[in-house]
Protein backbone atom coordinates (compact mmCIF):
# COMPACT_ATOMS: atom_id res chain seq x y z
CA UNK A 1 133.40 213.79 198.79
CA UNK A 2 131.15 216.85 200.22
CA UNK A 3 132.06 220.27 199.10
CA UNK A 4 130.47 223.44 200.23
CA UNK A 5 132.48 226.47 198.21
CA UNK A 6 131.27 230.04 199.46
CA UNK A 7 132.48 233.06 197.31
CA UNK A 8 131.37 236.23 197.23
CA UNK A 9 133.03 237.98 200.47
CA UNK A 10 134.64 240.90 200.16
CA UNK A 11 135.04 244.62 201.65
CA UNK A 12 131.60 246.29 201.31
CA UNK A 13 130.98 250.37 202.65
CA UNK A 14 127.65 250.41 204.73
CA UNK A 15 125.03 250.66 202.81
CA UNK A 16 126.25 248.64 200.05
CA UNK A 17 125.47 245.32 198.86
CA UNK A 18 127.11 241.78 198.50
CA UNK A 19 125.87 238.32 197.06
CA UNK A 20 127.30 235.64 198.62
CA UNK A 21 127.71 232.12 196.99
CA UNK A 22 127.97 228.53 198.07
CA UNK A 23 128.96 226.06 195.43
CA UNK A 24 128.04 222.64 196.32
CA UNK A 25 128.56 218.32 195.45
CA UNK A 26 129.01 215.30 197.22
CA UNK A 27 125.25 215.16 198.28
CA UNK A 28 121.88 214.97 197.09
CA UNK A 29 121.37 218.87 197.50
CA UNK A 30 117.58 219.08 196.63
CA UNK A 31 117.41 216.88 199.82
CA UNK A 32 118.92 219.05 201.98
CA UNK A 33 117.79 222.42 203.72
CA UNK A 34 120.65 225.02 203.32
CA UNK A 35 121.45 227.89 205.42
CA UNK A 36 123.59 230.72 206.18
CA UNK A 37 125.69 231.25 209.20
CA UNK A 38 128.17 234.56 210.38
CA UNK A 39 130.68 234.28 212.85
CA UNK A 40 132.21 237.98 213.82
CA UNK A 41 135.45 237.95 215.86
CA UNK A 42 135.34 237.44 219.70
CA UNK A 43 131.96 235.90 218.84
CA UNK A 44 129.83 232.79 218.53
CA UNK A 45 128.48 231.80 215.23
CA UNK A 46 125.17 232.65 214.39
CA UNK A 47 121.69 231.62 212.43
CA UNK A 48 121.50 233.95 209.38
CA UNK A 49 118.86 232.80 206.74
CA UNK A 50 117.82 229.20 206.05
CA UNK A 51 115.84 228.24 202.78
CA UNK A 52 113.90 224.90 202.92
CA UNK A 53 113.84 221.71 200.46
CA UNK A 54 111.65 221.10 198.45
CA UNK A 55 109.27 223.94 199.58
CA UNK A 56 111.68 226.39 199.44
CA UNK A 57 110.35 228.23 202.38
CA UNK A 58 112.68 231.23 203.55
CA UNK A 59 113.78 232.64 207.10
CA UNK A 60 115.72 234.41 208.86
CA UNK A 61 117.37 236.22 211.88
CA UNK A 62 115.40 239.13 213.09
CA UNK A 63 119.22 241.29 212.56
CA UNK A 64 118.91 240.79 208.73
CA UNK A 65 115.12 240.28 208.20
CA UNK A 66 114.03 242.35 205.06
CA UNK A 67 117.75 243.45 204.14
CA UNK A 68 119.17 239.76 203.30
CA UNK A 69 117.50 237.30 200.73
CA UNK A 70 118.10 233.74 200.59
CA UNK A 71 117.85 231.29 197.41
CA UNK A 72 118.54 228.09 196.02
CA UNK A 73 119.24 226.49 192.22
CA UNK A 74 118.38 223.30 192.72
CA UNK A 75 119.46 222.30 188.98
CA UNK A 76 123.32 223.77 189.78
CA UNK A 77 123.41 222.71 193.25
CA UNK A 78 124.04 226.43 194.24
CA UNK A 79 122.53 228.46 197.64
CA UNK A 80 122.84 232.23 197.46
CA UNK A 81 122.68 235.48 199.92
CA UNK A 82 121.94 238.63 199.25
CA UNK A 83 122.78 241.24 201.61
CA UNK A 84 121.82 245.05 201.31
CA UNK A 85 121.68 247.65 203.28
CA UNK A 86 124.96 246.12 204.68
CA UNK A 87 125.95 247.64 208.31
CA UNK A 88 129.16 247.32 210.15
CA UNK A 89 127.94 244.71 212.34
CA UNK A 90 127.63 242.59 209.31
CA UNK A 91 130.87 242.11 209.22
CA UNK A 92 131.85 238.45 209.79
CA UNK A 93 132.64 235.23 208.33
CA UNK A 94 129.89 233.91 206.80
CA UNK A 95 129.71 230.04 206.29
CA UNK A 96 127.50 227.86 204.21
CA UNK A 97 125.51 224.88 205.56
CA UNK A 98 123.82 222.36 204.51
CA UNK A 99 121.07 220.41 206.98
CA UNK A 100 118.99 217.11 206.81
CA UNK A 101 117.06 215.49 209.53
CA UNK A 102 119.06 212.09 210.97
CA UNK A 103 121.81 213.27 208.37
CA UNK A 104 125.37 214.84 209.33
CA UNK A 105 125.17 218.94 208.76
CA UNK A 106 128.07 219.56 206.43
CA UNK A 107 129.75 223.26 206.37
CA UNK A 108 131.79 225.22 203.96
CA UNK A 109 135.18 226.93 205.33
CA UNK A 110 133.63 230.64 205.20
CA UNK A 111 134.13 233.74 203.05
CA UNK A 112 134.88 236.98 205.04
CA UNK A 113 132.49 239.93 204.82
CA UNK A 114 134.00 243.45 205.97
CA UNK A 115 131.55 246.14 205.90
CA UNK A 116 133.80 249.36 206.53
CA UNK A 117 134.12 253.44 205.34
């Protein structure tokens, strides 16, 4: 069975910092690119960061370029975030994925991010 387990969400003032964390089984993760999504209320869900397998070759969304940093444990079968500098418009639900080509994408249920004074 395919789990993708993201922790780390929580409220945040701006300029503050989170690490996000997506626990994941059921697949052969070194296999697998894994990425970042954020879906903010009232709005569609959005490309975050993406690190690649097995180069593990980073990008990410000109919003969050040189604030956010994206990483994989390949031995644990763990993806991370890490978000500084966080804004308001950061806030969102931020969902783990996990992406092969001619393979399903499978997705995590979210952890909320609130980025608030």
């Amino acid at each position: 069975q395919v789990q993708l387990v993201e922790s780390g969400g929580g409220l945040v003032q701006p300029g503050g910092s989170l690490t996000l964390s997506c626990a994941t089984s059921g697949f052969v993760f070194s296999s697998y690119n894994m990425n970042w999504y954020r879906q903010a209320p009232g709005k569609e869900r959005e490309f975050v960061a993406q690190i690649t397998s097995p180069s593990g070759s980073a990008s990410y969304a000109t919003s969050v370029e040189g604030r956010f940093s994206i990483s994989r444990d390949n031995a644990n079968n763990m993806v991370y975030l890490r978000m500084n500098g966080l804004k308001p418009e950061d806030t969102a639900v931020y969902y783990c994925s996990a992406t092969r080509s001619n393979f399903r994408t499978y997705w995590g249920q979210g952890t909320q991010v609130t980025v608030s004074s």
